[in-house]
PDB file of N, CA and C in Angstrom:
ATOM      1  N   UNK A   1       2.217  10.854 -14.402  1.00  0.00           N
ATOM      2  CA  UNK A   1       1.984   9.875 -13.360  1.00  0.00           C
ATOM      3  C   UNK A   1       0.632   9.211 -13.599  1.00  0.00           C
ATOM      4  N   UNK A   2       0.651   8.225 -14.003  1.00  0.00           N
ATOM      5  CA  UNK A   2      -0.607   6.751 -14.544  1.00  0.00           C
ATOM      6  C   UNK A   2      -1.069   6.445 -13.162  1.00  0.00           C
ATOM      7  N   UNK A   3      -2.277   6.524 -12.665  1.00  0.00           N
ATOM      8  CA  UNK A   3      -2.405   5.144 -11.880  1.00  0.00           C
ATOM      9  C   UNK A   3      -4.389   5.128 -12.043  1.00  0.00           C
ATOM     10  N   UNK A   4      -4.609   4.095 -11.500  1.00  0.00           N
ATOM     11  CA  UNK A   4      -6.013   3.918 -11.595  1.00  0.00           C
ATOM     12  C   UNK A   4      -6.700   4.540 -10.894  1.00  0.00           C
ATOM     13  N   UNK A   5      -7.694   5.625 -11.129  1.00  0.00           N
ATOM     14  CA  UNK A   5      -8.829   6.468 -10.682  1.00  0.00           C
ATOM     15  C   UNK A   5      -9.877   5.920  -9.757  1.00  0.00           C
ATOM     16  N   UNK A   6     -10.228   4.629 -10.140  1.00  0.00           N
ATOM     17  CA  UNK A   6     -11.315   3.980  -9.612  1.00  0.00           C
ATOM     18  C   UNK A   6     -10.780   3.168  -8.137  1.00  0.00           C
ATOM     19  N   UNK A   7      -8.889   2.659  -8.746  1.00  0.00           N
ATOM     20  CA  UNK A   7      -8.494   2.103  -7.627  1.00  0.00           C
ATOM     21  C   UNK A   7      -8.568   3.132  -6.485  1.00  0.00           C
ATOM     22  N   UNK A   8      -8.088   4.164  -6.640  1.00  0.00           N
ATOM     23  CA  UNK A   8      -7.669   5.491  -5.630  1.00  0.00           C
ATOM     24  C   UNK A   8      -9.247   5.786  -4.905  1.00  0.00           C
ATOM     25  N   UNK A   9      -9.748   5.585  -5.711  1.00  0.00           N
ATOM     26  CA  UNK A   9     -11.379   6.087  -4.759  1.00  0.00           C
ATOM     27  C   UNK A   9     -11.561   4.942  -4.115  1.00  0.00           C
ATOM     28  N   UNK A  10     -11.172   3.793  -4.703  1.00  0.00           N
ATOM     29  CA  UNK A  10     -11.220   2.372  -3.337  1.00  0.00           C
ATOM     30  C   UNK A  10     -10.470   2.325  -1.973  1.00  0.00           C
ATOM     31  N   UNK A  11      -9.907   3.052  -2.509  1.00  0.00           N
ATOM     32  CA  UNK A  11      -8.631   2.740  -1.664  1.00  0.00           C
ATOM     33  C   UNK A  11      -9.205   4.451  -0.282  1.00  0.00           C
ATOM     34  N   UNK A  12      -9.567   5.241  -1.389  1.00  0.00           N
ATOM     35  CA  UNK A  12      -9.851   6.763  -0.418  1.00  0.00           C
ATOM     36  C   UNK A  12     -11.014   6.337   0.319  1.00  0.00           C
ATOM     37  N   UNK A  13     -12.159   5.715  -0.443  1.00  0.00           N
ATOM     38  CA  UNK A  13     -13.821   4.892   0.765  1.00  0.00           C
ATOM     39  C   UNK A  13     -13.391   4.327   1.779  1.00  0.00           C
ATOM     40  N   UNK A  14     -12.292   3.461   1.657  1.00  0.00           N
ATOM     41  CA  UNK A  14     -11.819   2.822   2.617  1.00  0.00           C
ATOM     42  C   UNK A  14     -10.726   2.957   4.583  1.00  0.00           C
ATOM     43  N   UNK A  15     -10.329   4.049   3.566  1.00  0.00           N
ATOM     44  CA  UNK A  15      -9.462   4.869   4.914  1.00  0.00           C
ATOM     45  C   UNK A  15     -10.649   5.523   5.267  1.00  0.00           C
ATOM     46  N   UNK A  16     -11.223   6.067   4.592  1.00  0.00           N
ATOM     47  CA  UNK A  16     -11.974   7.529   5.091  1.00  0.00           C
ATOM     48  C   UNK A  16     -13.045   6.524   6.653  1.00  0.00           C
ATOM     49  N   UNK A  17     -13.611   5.182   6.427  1.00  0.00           N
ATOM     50  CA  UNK A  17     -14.216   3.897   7.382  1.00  0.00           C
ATOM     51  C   UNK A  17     -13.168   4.294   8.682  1.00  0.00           C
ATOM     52  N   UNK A  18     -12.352   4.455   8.402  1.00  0.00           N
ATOM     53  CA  UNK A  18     -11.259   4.371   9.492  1.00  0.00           C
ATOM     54  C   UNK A  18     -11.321   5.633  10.508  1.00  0.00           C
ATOM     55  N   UNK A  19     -11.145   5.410  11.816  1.00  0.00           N
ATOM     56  CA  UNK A  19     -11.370   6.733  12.869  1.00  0.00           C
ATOM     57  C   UNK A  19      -9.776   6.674  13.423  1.00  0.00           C
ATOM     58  N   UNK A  20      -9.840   8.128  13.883  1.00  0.00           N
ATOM     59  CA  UNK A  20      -8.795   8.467  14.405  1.00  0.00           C
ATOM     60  C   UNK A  20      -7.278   8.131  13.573  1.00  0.00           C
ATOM     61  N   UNK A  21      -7.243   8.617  12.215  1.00  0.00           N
ATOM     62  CA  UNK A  21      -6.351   8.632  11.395  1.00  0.00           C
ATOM     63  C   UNK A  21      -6.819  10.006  10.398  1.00  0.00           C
ATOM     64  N   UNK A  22      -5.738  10.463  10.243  1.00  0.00           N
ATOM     65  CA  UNK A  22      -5.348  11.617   9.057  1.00  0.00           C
ATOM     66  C   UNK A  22      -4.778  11.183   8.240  1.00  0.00           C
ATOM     67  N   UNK A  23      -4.982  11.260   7.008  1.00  0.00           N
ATOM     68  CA  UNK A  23      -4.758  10.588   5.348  1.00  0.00           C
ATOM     69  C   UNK A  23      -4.604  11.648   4.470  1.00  0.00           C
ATOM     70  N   UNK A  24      -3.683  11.744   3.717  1.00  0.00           N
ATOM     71  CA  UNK A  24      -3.186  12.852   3.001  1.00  0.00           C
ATOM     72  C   UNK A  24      -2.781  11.993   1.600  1.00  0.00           C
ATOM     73  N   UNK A  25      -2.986  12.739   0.797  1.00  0.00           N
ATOM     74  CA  UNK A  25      -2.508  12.024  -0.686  1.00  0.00           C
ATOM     75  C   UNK A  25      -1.264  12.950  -1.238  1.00  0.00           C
ATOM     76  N   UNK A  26      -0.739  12.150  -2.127  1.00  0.00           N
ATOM     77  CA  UNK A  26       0.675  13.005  -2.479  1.00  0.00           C
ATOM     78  C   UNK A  26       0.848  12.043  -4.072  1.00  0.00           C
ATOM     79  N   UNK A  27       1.683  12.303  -4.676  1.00  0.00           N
ATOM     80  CA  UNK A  27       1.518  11.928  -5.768  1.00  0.00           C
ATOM     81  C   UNK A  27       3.246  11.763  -5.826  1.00  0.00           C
ATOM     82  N   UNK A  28       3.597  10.372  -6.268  1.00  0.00           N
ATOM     83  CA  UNK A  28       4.874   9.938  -5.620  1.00  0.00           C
ATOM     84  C   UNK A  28       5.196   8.401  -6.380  1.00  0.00           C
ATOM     85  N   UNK A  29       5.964   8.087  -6.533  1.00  0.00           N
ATOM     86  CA  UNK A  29       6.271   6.561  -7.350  1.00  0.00           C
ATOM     87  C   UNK A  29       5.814   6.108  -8.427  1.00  0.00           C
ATOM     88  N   UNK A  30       5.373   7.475  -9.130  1.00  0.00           N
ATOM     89  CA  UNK A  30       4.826   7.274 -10.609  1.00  0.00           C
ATOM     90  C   UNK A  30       3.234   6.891 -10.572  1.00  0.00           C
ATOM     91  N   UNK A  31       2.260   6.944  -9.207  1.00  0.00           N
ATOM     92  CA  UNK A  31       1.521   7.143  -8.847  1.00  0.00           C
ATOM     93  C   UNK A  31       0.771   7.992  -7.481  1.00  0.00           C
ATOM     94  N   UNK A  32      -0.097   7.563  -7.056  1.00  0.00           N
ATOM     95  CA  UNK A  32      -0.498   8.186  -5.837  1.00  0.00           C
ATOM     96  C   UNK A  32      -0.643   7.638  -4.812  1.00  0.00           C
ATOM     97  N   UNK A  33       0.072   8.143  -3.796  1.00  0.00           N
ATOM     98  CA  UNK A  33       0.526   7.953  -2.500  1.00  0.00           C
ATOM     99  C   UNK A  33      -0.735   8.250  -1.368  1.00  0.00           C
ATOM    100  N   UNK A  34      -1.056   7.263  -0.482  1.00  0.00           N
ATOM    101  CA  UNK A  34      -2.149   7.575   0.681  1.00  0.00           C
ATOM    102  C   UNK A  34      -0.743   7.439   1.800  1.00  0.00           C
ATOM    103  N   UNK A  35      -0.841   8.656   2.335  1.00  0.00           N
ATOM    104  CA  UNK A  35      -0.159   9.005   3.870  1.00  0.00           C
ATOM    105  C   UNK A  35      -0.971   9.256   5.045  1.00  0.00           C
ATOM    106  N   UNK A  36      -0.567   8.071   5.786  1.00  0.00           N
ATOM    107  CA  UNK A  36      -1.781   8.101   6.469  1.00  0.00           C
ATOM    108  C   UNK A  36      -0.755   8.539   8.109  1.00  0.00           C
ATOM    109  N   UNK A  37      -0.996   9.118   9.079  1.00  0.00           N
ATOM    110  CA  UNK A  37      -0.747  10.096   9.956  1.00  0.00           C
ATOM    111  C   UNK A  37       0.614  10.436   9.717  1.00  0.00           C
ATOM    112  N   UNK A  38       0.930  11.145   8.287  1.00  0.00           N
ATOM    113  CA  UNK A  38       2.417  11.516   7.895  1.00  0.00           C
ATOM    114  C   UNK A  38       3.152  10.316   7.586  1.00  0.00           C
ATOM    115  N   UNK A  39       2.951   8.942   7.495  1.00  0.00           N
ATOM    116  CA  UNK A  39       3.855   8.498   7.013  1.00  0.00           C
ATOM    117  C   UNK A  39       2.765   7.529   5.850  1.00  0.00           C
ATOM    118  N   UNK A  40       4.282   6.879   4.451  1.00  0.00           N
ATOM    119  CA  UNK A  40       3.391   6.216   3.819  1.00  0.00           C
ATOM    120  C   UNK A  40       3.087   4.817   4.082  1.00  0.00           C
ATOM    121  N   UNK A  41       1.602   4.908   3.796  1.00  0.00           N
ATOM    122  CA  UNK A  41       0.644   3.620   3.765  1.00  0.00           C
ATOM    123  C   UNK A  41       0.895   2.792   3.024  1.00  0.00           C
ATOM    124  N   UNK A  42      -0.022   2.906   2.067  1.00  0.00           N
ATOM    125  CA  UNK A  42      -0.284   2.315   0.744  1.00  0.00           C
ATOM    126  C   UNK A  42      -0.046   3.408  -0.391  1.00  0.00           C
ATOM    127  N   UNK A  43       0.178   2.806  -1.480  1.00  0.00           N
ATOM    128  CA  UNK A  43       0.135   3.467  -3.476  1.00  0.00           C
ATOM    129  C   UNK A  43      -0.797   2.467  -3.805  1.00  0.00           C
ATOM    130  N   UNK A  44      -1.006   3.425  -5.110  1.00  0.00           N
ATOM    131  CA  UNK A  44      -1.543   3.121  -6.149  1.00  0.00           C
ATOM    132  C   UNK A  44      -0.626   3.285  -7.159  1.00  0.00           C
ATOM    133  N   UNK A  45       0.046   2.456  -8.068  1.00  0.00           N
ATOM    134  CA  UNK A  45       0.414   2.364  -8.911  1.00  0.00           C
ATOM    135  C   UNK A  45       0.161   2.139 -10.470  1.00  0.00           C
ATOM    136  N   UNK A  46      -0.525   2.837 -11.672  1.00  0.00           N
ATOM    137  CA  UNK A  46      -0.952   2.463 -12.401  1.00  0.00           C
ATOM    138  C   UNK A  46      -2.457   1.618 -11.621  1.00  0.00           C
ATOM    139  N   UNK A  47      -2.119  -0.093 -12.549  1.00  0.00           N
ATOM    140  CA  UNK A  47      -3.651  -0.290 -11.579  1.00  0.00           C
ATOM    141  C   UNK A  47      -3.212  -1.338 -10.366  1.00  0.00           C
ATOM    142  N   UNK A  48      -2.010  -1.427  -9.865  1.00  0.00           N
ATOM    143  CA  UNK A  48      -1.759  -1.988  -8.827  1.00  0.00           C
ATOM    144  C   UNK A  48      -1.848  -1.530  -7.615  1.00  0.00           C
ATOM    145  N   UNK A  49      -2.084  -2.435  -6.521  1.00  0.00           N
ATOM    146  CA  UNK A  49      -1.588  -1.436  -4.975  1.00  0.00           C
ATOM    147  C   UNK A  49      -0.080  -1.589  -5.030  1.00  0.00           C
ATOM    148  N   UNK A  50       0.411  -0.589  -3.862  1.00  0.00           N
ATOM    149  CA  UNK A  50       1.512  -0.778  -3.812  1.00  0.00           C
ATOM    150  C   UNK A  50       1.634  -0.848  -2.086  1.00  0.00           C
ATOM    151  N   UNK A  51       2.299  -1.808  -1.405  1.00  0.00           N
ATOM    152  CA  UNK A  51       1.377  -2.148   0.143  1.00  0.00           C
ATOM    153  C   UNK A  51       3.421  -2.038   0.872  1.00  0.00           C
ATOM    154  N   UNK A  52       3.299  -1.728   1.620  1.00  0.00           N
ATOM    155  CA  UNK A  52       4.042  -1.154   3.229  1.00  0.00           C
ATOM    156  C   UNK A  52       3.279  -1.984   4.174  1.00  0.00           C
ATOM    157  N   UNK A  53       4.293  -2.980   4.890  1.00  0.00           N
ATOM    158  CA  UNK A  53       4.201  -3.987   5.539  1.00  0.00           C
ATOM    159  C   UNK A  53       4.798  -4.199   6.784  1.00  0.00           C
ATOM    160  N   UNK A  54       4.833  -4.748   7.550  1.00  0.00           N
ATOM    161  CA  UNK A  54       5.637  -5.696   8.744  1.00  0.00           C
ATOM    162  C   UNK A  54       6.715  -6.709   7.787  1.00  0.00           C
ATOM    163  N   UNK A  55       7.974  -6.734   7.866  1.00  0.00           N
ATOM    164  CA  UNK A  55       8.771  -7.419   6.961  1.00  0.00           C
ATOM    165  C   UNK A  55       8.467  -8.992   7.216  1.00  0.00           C
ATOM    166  N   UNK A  56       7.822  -8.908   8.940  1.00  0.00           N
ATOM    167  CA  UNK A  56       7.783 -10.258   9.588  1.00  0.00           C
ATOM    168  C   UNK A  56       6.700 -10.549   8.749  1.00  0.00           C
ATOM    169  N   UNK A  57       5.590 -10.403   7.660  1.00  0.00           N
ATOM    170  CA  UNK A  57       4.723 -10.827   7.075  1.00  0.00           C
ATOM    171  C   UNK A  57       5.059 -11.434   5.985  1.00  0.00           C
ATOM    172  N   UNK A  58       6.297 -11.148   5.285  1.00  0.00           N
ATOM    173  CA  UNK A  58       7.154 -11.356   4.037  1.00  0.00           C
ATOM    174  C   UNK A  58       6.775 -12.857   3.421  1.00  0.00           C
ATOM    175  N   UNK A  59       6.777 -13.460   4.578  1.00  0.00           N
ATOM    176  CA  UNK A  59       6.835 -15.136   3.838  1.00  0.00           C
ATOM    177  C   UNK A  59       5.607 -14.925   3.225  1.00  0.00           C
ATOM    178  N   UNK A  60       4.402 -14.798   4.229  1.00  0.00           N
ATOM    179  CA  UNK A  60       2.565 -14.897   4.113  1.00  0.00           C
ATOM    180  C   UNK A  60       2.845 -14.073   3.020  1.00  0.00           C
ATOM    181  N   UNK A  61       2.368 -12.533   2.745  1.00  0.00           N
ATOM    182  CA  UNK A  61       2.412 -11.887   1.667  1.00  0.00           C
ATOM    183  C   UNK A  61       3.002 -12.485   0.396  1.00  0.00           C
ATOM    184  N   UNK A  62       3.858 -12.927   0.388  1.00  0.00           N
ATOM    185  CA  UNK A  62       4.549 -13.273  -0.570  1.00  0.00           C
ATOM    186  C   UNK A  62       3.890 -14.978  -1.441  1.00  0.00           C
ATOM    187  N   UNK A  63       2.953 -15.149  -0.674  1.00  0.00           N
ATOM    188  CA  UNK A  63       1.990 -16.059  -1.262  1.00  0.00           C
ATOM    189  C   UNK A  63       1.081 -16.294  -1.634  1.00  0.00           C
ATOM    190  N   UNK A  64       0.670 -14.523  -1.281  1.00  0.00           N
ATOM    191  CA  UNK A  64      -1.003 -14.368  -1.605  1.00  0.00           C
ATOM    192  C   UNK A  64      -1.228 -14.108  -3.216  1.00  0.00           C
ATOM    193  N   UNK A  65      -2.069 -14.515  -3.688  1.00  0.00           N
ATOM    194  CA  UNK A  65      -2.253 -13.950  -5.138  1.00  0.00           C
ATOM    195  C   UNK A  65      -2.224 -12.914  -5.531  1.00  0.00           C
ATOM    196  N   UNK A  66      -1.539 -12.335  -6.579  1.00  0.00           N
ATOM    197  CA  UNK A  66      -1.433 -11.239  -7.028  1.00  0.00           C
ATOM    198  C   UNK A  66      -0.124 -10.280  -6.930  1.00  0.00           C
ATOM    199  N   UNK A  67       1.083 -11.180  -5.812  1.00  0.00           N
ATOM    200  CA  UNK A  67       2.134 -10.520  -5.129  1.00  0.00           C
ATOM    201  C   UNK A  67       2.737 -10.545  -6.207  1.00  0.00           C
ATOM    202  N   UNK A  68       3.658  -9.233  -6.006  1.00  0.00           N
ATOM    203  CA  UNK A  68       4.831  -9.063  -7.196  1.00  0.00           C
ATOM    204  C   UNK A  68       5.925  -8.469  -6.206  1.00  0.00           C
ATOM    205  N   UNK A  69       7.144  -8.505  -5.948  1.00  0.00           N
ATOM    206  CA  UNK A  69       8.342  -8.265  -5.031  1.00  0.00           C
ATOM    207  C   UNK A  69       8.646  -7.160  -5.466  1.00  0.00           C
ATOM    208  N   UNK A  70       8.722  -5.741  -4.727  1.00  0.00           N
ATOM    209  CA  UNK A  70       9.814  -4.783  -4.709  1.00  0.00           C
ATOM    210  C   UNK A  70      11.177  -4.815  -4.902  1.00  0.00           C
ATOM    211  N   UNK A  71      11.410  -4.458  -6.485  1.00  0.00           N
ATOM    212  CA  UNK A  71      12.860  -4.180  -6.608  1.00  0.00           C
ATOM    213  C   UNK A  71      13.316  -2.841  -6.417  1.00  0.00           C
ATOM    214  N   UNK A  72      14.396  -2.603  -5.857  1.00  0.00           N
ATOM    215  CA  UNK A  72      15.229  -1.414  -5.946  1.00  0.00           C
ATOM    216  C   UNK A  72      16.516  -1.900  -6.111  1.00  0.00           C
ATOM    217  N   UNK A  73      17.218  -1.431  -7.088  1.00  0.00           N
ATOM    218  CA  UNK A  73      18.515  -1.339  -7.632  1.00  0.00           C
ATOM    219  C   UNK A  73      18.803  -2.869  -7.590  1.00  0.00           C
ATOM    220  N   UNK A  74      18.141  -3.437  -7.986  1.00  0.00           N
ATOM    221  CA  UNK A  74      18.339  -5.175  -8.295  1.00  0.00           C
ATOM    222  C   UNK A  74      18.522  -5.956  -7.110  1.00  0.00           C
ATOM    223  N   UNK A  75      17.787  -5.429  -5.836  1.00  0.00           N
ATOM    224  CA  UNK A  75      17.490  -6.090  -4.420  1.00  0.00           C
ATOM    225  C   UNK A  75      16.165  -5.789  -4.647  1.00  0.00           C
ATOM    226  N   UNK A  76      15.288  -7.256  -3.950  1.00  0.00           N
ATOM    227  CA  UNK A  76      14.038  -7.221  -3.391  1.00  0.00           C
ATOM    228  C   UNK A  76      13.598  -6.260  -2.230  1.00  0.00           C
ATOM    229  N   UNK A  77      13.198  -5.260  -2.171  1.00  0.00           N
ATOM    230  CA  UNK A  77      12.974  -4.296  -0.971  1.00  0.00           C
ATOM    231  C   UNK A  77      11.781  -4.941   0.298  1.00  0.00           C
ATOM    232  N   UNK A  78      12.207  -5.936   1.216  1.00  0.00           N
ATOM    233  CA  UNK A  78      11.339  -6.873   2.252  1.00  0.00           C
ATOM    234  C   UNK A  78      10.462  -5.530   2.978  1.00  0.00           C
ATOM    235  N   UNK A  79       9.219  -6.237   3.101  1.00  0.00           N
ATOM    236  CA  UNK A  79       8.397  -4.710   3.727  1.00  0.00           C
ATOM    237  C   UNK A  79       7.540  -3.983   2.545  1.00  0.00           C
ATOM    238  N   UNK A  80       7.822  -4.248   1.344  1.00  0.00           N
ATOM    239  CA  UNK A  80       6.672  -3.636   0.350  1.00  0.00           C
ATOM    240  C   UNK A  80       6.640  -4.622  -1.005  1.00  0.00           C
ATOM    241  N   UNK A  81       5.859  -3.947  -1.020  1.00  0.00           N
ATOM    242  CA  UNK A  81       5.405  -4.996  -2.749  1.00  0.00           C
ATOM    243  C   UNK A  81       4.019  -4.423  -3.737  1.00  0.00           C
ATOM    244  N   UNK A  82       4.241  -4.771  -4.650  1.00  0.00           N
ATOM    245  CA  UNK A  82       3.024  -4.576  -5.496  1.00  0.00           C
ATOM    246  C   UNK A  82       2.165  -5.960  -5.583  1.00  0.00           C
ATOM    247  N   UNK A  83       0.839  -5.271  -6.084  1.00  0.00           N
ATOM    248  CA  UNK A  83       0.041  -6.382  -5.803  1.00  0.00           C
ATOM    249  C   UNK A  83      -1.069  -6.297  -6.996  1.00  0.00           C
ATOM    250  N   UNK A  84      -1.106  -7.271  -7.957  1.00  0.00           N
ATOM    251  CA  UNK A  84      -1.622  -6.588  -8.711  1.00  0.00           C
ATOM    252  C   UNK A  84      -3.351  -7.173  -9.011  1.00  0.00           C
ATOM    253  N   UNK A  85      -4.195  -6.654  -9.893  1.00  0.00           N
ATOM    254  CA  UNK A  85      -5.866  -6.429  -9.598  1.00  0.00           C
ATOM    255  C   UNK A  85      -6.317  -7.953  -8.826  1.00  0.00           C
ATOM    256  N   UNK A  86      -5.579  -9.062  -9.649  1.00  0.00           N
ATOM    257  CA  UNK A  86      -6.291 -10.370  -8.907  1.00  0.00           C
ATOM    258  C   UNK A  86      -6.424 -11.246  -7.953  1.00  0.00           C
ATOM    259  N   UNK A  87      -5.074 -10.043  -7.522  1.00  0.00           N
ATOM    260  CA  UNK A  87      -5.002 -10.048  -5.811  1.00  0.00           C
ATOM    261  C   UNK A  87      -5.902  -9.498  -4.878  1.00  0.00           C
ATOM    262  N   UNK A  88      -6.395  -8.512  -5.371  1.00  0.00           N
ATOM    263  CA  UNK A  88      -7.316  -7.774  -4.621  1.00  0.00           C
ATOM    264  C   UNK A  88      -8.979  -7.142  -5.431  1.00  0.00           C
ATOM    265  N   UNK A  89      -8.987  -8.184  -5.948  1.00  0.00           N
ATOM    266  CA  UNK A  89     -10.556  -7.577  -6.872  1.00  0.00           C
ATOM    267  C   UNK A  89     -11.734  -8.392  -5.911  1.00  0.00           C
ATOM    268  N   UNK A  90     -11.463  -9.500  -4.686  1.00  0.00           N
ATOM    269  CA  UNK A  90     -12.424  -9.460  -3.870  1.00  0.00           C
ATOM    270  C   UNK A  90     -11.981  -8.881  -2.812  1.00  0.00           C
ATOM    271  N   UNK A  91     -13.333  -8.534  -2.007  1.00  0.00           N
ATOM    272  CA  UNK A  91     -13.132  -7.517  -0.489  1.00  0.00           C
ATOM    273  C   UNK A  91     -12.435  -8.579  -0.010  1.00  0.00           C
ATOM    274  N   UNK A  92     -12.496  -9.356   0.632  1.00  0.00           N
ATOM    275  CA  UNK A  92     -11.841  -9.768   1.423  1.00  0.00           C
ATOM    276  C   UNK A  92      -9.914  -9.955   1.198  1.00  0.00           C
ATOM    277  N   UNK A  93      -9.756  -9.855   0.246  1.00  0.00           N
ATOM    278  CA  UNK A  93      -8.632  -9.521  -0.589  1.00  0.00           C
ATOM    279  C   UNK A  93      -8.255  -8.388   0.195  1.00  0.00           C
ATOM    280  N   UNK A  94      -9.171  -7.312  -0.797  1.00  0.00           N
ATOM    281  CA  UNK A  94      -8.662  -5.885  -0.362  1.00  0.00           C
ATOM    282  C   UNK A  94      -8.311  -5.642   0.586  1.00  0.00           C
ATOM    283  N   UNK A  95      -9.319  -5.660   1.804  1.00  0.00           N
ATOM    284  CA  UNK A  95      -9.349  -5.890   2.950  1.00  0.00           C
ATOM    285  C   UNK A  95      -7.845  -6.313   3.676  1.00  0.00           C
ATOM    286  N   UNK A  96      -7.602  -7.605   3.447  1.00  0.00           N
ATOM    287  CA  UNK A  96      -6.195  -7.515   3.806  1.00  0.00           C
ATOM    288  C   UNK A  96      -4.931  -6.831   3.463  1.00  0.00           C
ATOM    289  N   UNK A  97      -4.969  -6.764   2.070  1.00  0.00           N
ATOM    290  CA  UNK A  97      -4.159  -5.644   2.366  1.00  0.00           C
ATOM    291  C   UNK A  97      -3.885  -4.853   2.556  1.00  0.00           C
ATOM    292  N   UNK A  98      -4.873  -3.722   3.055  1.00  0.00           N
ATOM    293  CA  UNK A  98      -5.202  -2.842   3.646  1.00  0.00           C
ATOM    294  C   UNK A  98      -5.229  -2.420   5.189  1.00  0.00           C
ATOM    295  N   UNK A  99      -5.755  -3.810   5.800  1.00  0.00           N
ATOM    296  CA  UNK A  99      -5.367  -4.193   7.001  1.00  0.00           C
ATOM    297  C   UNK A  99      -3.725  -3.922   7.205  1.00  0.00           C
ATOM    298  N   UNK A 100      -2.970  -4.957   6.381  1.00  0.00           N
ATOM    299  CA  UNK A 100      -2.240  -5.242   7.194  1.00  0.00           C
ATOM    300  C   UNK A 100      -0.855  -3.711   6.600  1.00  0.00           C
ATOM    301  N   UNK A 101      -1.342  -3.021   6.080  1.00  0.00           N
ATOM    302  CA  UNK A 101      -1.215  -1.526   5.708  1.00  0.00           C
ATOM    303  C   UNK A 101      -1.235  -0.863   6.848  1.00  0.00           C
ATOM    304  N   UNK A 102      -2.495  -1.184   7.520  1.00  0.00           N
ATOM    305  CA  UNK A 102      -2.706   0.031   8.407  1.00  0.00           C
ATOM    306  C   UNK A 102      -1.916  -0.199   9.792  1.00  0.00           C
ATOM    307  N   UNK A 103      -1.885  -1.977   9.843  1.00  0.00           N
ATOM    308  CA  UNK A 103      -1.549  -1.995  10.811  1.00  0.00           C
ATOM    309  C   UNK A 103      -0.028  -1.837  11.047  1.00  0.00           C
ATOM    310  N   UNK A 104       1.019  -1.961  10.040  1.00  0.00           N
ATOM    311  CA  UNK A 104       2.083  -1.564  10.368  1.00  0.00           C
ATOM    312  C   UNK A 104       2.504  -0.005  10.845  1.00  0.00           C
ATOM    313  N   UNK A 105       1.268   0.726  10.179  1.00  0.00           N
ATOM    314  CA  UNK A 105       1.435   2.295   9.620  1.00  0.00           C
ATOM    315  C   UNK A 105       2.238   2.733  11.080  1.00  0.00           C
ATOM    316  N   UNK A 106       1.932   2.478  12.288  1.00  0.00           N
ATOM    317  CA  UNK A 106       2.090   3.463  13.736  1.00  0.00           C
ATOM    318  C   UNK A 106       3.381   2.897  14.368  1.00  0.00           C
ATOM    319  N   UNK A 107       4.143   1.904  13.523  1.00  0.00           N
ATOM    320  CA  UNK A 107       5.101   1.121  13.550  1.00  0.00           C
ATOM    321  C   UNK A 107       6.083   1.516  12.297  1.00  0.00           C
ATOM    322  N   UNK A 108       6.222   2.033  11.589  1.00  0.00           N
ATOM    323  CA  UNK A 108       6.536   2.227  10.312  1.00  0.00           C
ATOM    324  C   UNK A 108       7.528   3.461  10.729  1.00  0.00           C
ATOM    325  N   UNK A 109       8.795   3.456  10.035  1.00  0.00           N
ATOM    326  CA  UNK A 109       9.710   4.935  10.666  1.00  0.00           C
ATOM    327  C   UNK A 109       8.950   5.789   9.189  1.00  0.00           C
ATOM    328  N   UNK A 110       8.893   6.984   9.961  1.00  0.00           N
ATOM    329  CA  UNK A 110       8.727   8.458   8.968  1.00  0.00           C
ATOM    330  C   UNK A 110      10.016   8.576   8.240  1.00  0.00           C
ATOM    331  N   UNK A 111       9.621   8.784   6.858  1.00  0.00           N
ATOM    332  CA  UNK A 111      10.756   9.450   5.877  1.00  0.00           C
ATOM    333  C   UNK A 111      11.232  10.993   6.611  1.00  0.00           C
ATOM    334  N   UNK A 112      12.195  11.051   5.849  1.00  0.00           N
ATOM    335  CA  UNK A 112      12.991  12.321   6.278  1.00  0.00           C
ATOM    336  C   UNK A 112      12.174  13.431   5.602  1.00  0.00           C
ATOM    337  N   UNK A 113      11.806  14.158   6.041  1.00  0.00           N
ATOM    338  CA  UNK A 113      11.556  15.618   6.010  1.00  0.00           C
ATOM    339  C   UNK A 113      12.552  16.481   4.893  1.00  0.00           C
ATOM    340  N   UNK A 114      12.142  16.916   3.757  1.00  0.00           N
ATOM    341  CA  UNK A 114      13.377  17.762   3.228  1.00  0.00           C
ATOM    342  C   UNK A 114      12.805  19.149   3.097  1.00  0.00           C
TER     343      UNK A 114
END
């Protein structure tokens, strides 16, 4: 499992700013997974994010620099995407997608338990 070291500590400075959330890492999608109060947030993928959304954001996201569309089984998966460094190499970049990460997170259904 590849993903970027330096991204993951960006990505870990950044939750850790955050109060009243529990963040757990897991290692998951061929990278590493931030679970933030049990369900997932954000990945790191290699050196991409990998961002969990409001689907209602789909159009916006999908225009920001750096977006790349979630495939699964040759459907676009609406609600996540990769995003890759030149999307997010300024804060204010990051920042959003991170934001808008967190803000779906308490809205977001929990995976199944196995």
């Amino acid at each position: 499992m590849a993903y970027n070291n330096e991204l993951a500590d960006r990505v870990r400075e950044r939750l850790a700013m955050e109060e009243n959330i529990e963040v757990a890492e897991k290692k998951m999608f061929s990278g590493l997974s931030f679970l933030v109060n049990g369900k997932m947030c954000i990945n790191i993928s290699h050196d991409n994010l990998m961002c969990r959304y409001s689907e209602e954001l789909e159009d916006e996201v999908s225009e920001k620099k750096g977006f790349l569309p979630m495939i699964m089984k040759g459907k676009q998966l609406k609600g996540y995407c990769y995003v890759e460094p030149v999307g997010f190499q300024k804060f204010d970049d990051f920042e959003y997608w991170i934001k808008i990460c967190l803000d779906y997170n308490p809205t977001a259904k929990a995976s199944n338990k196995k």
